[in-house]
PDB file of N, CA and C in Angstrom:
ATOM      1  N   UNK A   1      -8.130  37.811  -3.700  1.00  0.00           N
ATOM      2  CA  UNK A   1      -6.736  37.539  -3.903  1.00  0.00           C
ATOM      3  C   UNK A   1      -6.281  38.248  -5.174  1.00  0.00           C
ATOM      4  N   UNK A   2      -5.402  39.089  -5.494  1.00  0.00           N
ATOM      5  CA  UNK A   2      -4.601  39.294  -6.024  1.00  0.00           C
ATOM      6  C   UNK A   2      -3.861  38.347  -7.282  1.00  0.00           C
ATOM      7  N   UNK A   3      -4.191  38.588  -8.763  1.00  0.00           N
ATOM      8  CA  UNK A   3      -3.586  38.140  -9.391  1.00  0.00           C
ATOM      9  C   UNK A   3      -2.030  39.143  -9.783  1.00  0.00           C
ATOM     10  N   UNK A   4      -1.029  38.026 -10.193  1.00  0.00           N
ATOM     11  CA  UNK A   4       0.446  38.616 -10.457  1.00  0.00           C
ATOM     12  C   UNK A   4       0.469  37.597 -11.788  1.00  0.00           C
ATOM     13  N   UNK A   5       0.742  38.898 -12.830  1.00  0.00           N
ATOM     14  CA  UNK A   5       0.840  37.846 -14.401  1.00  0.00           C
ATOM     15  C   UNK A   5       2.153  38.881 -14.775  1.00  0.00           C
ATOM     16  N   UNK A   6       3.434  37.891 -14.661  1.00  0.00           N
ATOM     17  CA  UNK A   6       4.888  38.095 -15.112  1.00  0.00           C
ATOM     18  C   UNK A   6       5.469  37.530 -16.485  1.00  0.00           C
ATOM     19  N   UNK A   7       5.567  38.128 -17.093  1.00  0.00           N
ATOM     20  CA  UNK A   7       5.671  38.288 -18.543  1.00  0.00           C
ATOM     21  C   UNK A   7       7.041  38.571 -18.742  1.00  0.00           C
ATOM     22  N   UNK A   8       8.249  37.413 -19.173  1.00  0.00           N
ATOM     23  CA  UNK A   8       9.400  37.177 -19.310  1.00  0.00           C
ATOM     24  C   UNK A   8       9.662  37.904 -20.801  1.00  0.00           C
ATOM     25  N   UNK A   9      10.192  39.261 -21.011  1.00  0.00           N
ATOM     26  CA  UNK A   9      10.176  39.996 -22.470  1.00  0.00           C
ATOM     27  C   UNK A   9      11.876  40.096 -22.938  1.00  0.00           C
ATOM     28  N   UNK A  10      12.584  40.041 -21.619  1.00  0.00           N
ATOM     29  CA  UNK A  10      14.128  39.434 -22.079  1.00  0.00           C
ATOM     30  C   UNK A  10      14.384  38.471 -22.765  1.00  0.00           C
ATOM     31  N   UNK A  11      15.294  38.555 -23.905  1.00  0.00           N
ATOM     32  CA  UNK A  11      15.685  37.461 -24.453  1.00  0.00           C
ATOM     33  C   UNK A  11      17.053  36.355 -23.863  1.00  0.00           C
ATOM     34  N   UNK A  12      17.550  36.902 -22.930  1.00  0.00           N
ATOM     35  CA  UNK A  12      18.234  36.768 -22.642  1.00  0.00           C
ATOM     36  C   UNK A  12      17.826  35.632 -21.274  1.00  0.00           C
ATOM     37  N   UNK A  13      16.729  36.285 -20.501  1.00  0.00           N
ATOM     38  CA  UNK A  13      16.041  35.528 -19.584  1.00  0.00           C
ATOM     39  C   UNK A  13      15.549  34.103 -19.980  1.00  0.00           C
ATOM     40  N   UNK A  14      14.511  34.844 -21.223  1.00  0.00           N
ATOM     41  CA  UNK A  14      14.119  33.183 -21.825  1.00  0.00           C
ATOM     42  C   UNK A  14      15.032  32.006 -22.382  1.00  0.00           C
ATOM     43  N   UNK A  15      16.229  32.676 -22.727  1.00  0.00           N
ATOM     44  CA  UNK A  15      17.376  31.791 -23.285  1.00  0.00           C
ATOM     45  C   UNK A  15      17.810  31.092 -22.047  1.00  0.00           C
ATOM     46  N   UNK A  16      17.932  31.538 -20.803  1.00  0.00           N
ATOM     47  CA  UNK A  16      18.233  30.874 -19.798  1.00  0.00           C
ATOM     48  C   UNK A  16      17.181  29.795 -19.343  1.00  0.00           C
ATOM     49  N   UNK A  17      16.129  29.887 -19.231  1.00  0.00           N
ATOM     50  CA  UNK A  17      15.590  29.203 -18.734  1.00  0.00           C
ATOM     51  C   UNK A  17      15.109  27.887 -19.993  1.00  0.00           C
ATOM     52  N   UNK A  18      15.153  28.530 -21.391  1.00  0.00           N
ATOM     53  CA  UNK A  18      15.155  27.249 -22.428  1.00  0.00           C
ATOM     54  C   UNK A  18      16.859  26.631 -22.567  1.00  0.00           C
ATOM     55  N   UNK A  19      17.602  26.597 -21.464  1.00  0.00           N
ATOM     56  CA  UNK A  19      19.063  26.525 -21.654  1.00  0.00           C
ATOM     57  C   UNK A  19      18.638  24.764 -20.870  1.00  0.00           C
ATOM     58  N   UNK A  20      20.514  24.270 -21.711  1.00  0.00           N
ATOM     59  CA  UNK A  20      20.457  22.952 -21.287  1.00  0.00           C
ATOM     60  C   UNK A  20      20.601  23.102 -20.070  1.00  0.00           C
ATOM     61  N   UNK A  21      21.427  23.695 -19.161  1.00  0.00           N
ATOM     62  CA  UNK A  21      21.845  23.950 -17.758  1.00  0.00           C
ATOM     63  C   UNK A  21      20.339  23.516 -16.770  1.00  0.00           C
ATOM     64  N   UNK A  22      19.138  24.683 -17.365  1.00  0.00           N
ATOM     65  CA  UNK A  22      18.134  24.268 -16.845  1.00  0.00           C
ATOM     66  C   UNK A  22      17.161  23.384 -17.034  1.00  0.00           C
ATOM     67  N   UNK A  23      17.694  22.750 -18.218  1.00  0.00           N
ATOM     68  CA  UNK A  23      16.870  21.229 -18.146  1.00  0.00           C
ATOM     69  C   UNK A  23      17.486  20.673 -16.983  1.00  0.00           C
ATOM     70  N   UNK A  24      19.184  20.333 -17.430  1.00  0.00           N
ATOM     71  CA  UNK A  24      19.897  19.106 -16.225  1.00  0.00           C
ATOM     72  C   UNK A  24      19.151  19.568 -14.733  1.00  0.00           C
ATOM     73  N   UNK A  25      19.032  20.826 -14.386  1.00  0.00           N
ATOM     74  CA  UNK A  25      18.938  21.146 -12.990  1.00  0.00           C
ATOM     75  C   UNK A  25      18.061  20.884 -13.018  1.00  0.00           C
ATOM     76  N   UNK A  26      16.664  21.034 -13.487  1.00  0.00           N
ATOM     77  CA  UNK A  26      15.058  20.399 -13.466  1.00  0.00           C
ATOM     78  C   UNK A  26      15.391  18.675 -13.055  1.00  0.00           C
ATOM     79  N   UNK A  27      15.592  18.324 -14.590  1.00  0.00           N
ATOM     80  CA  UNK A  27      15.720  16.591 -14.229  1.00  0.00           C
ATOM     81  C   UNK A  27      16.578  16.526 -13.306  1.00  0.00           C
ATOM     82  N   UNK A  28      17.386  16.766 -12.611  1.00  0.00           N
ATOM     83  CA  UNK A  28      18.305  15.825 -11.457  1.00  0.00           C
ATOM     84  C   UNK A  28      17.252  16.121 -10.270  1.00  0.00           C
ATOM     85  N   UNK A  29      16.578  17.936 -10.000  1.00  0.00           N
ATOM     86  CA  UNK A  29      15.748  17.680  -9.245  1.00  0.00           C
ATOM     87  C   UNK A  29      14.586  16.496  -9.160  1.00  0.00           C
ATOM     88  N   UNK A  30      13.980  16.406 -10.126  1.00  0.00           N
ATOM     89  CA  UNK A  30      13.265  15.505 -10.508  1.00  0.00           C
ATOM     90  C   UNK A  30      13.268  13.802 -10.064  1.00  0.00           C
ATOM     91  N   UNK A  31      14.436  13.955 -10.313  1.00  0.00           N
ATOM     92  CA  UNK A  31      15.238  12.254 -10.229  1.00  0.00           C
ATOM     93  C   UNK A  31      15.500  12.165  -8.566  1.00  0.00           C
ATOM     94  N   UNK A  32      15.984  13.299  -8.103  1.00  0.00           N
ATOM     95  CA  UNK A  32      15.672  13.109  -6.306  1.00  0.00           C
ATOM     96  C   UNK A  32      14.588  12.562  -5.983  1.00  0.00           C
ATOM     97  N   UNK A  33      13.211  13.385  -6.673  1.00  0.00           N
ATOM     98  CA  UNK A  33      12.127  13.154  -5.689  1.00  0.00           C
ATOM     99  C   UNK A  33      11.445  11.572  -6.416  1.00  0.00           C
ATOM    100  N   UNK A  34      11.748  11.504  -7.624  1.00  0.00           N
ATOM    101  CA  UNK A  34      11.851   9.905  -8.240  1.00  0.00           C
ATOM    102  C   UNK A  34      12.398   9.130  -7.275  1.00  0.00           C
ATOM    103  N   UNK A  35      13.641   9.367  -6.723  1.00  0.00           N
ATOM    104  CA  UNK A  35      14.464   7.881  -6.208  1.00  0.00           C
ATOM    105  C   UNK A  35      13.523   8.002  -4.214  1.00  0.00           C
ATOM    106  N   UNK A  36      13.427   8.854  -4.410  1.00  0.00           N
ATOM    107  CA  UNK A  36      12.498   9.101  -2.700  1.00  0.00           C
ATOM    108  C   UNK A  36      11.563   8.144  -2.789  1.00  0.00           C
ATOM    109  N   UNK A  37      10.571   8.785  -3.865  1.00  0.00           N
ATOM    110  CA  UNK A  37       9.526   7.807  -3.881  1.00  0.00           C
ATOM    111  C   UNK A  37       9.444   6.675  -4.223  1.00  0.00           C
ATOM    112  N   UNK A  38      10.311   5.928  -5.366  1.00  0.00           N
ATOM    113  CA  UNK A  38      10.471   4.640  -5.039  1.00  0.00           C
ATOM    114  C   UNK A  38      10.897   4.066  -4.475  1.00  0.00           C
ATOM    115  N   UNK A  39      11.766   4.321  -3.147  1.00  0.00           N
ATOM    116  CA  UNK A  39      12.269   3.863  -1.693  1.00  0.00           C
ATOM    117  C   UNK A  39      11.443   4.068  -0.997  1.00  0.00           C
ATOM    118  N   UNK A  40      10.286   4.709  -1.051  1.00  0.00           N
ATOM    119  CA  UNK A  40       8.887   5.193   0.008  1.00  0.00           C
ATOM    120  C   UNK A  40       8.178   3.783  -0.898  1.00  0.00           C
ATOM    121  N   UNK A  41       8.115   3.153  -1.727  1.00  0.00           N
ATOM    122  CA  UNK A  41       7.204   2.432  -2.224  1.00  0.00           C
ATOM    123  C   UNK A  41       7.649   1.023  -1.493  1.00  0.00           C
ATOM    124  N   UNK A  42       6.659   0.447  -0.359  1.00  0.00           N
ATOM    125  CA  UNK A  42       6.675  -0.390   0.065  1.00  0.00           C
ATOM    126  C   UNK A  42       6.062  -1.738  -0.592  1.00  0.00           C
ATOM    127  N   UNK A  43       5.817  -1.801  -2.144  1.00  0.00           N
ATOM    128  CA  UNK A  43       5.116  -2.124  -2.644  1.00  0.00           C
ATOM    129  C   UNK A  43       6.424  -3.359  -3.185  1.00  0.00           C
ATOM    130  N   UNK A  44       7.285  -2.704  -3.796  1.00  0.00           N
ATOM    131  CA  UNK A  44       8.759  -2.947  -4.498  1.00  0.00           C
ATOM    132  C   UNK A  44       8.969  -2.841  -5.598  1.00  0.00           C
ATOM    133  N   UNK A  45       9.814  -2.768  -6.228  1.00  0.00           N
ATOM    134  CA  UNK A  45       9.849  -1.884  -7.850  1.00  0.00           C
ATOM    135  C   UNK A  45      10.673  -0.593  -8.031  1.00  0.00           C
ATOM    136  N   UNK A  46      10.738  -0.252  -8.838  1.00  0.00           N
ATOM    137  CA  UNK A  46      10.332   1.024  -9.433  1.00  0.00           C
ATOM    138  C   UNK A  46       9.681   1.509 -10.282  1.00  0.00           C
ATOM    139  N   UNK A  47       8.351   1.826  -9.340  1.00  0.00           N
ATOM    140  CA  UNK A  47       7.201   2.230 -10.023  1.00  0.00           C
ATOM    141  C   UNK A  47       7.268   3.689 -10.333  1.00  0.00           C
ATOM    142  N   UNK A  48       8.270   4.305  -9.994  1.00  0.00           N
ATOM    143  CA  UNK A  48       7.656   5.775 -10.197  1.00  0.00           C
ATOM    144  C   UNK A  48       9.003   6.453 -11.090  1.00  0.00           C
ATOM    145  N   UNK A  49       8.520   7.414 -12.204  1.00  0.00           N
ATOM    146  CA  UNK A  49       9.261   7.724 -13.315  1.00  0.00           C
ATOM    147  C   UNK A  49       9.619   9.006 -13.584  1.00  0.00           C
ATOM    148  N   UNK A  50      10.576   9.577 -14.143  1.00  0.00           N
ATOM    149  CA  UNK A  50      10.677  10.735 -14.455  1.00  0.00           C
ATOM    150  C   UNK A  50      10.503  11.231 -16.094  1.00  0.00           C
ATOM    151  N   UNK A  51       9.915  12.360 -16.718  1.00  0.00           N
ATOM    152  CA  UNK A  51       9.599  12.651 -17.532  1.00  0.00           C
ATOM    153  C   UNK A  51      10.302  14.138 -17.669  1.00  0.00           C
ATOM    154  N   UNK A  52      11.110  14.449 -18.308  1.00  0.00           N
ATOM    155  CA  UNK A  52      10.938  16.370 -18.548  1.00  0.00           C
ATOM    156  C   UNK A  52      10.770  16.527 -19.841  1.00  0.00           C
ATOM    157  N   UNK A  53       9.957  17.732 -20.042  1.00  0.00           N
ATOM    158  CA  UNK A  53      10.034  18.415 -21.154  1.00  0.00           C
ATOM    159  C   UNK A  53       9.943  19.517 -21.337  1.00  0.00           C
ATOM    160  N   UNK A  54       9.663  20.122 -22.176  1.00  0.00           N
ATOM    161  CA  UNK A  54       9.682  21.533 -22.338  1.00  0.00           C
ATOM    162  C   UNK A  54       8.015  22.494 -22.263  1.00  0.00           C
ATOM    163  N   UNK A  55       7.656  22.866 -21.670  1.00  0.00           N
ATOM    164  CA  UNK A  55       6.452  23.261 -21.604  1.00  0.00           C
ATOM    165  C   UNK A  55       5.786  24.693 -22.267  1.00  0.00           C
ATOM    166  N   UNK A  56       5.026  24.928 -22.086  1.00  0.00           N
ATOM    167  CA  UNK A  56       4.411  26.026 -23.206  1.00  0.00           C
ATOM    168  C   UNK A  56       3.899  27.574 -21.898  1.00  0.00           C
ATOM    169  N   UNK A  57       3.805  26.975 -20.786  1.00  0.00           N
ATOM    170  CA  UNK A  57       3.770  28.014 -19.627  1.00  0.00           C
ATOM    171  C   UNK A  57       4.363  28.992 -19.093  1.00  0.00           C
ATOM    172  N   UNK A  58       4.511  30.134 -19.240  1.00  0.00           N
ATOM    173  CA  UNK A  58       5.534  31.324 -19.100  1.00  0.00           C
ATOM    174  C   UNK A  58       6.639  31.978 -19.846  1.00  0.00           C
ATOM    175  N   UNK A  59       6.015  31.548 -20.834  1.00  0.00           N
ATOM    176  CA  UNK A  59       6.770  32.039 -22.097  1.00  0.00           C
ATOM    177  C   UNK A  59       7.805  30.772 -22.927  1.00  0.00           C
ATOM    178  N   UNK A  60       7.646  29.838 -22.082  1.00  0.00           N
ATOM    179  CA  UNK A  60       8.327  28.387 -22.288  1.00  0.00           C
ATOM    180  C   UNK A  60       9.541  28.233 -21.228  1.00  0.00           C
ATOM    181  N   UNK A  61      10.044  26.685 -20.947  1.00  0.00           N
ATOM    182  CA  UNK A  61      10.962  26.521 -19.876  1.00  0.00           C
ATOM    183  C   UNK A  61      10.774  25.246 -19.724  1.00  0.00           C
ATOM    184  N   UNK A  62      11.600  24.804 -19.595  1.00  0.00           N
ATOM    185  CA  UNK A  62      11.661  23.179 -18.884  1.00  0.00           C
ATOM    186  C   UNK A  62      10.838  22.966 -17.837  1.00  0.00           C
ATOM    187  N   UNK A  63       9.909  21.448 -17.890  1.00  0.00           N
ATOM    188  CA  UNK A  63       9.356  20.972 -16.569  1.00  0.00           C
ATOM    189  C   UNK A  63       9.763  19.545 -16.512  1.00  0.00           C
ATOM    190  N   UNK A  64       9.179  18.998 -15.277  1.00  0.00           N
ATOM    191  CA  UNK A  64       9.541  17.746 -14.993  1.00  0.00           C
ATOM    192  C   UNK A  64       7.999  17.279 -14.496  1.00  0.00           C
ATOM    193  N   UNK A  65       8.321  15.989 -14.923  1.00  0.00           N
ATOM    194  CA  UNK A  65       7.326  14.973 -14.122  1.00  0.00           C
ATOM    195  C   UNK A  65       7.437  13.799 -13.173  1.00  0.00           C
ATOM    196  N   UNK A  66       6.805  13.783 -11.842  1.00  0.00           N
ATOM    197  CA  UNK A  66       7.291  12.443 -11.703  1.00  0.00           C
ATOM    198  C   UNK A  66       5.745  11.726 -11.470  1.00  0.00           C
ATOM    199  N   UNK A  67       6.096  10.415 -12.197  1.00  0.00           N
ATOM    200  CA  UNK A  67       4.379  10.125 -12.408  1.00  0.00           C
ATOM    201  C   UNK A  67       5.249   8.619 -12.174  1.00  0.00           C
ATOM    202  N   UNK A  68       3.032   7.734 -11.963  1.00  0.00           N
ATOM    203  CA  UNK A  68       3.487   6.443 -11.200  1.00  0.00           C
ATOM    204  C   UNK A  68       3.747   6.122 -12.912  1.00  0.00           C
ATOM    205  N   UNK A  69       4.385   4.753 -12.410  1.00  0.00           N
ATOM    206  CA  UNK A  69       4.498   4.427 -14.031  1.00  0.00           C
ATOM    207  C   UNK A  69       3.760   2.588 -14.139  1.00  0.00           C
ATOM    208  N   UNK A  70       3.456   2.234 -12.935  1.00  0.00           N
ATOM    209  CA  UNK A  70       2.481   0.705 -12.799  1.00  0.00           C
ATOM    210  C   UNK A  70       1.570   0.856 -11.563  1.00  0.00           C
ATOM    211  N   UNK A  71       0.755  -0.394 -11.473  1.00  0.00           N
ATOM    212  CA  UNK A  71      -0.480  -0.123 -10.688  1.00  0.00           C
ATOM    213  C   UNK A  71       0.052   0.068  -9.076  1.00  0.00           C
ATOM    214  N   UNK A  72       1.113  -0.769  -9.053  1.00  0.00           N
ATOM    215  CA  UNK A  72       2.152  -0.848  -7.759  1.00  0.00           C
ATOM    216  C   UNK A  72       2.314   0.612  -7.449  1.00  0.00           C
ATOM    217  N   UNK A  73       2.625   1.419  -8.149  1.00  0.00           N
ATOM    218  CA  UNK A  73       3.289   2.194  -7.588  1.00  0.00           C
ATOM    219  C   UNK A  73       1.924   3.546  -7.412  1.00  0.00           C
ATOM    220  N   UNK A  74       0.946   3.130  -8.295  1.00  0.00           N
ATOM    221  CA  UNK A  74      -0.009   4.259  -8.210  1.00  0.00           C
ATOM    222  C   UNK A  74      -0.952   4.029  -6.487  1.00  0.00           C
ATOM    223  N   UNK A  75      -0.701   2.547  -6.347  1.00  0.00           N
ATOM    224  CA  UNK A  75      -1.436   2.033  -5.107  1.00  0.00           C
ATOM    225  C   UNK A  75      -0.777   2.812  -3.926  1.00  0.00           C
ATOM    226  N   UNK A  76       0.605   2.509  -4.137  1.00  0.00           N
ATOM    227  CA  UNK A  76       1.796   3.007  -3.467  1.00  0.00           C
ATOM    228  C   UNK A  76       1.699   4.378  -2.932  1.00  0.00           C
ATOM    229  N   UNK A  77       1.130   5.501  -3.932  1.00  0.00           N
ATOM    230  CA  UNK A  77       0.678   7.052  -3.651  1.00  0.00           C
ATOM    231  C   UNK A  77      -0.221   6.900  -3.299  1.00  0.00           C
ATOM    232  N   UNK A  78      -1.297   6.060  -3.641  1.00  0.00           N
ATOM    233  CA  UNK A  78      -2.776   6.218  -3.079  1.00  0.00           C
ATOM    234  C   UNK A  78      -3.421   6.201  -1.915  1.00  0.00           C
ATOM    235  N   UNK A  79      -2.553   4.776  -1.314  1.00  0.00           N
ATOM    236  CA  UNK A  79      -2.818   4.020  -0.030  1.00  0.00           C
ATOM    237  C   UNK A  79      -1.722   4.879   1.061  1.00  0.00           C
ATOM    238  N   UNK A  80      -0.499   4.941   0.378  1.00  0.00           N
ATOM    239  CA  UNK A  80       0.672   5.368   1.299  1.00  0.00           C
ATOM    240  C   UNK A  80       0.961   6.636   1.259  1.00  0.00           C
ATOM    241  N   UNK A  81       0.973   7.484   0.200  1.00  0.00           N
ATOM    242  CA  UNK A  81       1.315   8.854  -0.483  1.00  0.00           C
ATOM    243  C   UNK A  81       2.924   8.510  -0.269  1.00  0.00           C
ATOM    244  N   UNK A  82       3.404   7.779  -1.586  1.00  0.00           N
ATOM    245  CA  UNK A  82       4.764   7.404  -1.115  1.00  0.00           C
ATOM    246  C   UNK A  82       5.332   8.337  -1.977  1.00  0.00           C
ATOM    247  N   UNK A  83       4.514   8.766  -3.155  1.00  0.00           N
ATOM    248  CA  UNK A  83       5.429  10.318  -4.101  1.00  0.00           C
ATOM    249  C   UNK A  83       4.917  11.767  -3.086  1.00  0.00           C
ATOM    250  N   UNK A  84       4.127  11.914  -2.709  1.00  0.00           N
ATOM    251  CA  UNK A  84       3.712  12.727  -1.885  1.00  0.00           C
ATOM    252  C   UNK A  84       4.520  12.761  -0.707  1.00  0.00           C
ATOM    253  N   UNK A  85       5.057  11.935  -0.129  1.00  0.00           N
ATOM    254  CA  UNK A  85       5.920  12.303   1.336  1.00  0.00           C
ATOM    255  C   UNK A  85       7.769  12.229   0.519  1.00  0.00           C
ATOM    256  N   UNK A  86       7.545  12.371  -0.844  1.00  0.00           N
ATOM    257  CA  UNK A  86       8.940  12.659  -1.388  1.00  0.00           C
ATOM    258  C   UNK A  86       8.600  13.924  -2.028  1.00  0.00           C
ATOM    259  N   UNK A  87       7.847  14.161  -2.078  1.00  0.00           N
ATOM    260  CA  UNK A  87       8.558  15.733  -2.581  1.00  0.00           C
ATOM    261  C   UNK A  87       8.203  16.556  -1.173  1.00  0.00           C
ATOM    262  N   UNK A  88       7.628  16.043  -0.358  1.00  0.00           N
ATOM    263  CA  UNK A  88       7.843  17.260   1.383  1.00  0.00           C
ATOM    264  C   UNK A  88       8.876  16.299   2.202  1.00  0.00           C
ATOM    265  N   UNK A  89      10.213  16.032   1.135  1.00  0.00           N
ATOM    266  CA  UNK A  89      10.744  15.511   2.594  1.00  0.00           C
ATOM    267  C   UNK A  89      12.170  16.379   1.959  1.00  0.00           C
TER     268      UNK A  89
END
């Protein structure tokens, strides 16, 4: 396989992607696949959380997380894949 290593040397590029615009658009994506999966959690709650920050990968850029945030909800992915059938739906 073929490695591809893309190296962002615009300043202009990186300003976009360290831009607030692309935080909000990260986190709201984020917060979709958040509210999926805690409606997939047959468990009840809201166990599952969103996190973004800024990451150190590709020259830097906003990421997101969505992680369980109690045992409910980690059971919830484990047993059910209730964050897993939210981000393929």
């Amino acid at each position: 396989m073929d490695v591809v290593n893309i190296q962002f040397i615009s300043a202009g590029f990186k300003a976009i992607l360290e831009s607030d615009g692309v935080k909000n658009l990260v986190e709201t994506e984020a917060d979709k696949i958040c509210e999926k999966a805690n409606a997939n959690n047959d468990r009840g709650g809201k166990g599952f959380a969103v996190q973004v920050k800024h990451m150190n990968y590709g020259g830097g850029r906003w990421g997101a997380f969505v992680y369980a945030k109690d045992t409910k909800a980690s059971q919830a992915e484990s047993e059910e894949k209730a964050l897993t059938r939210a981000i393929n739906s």
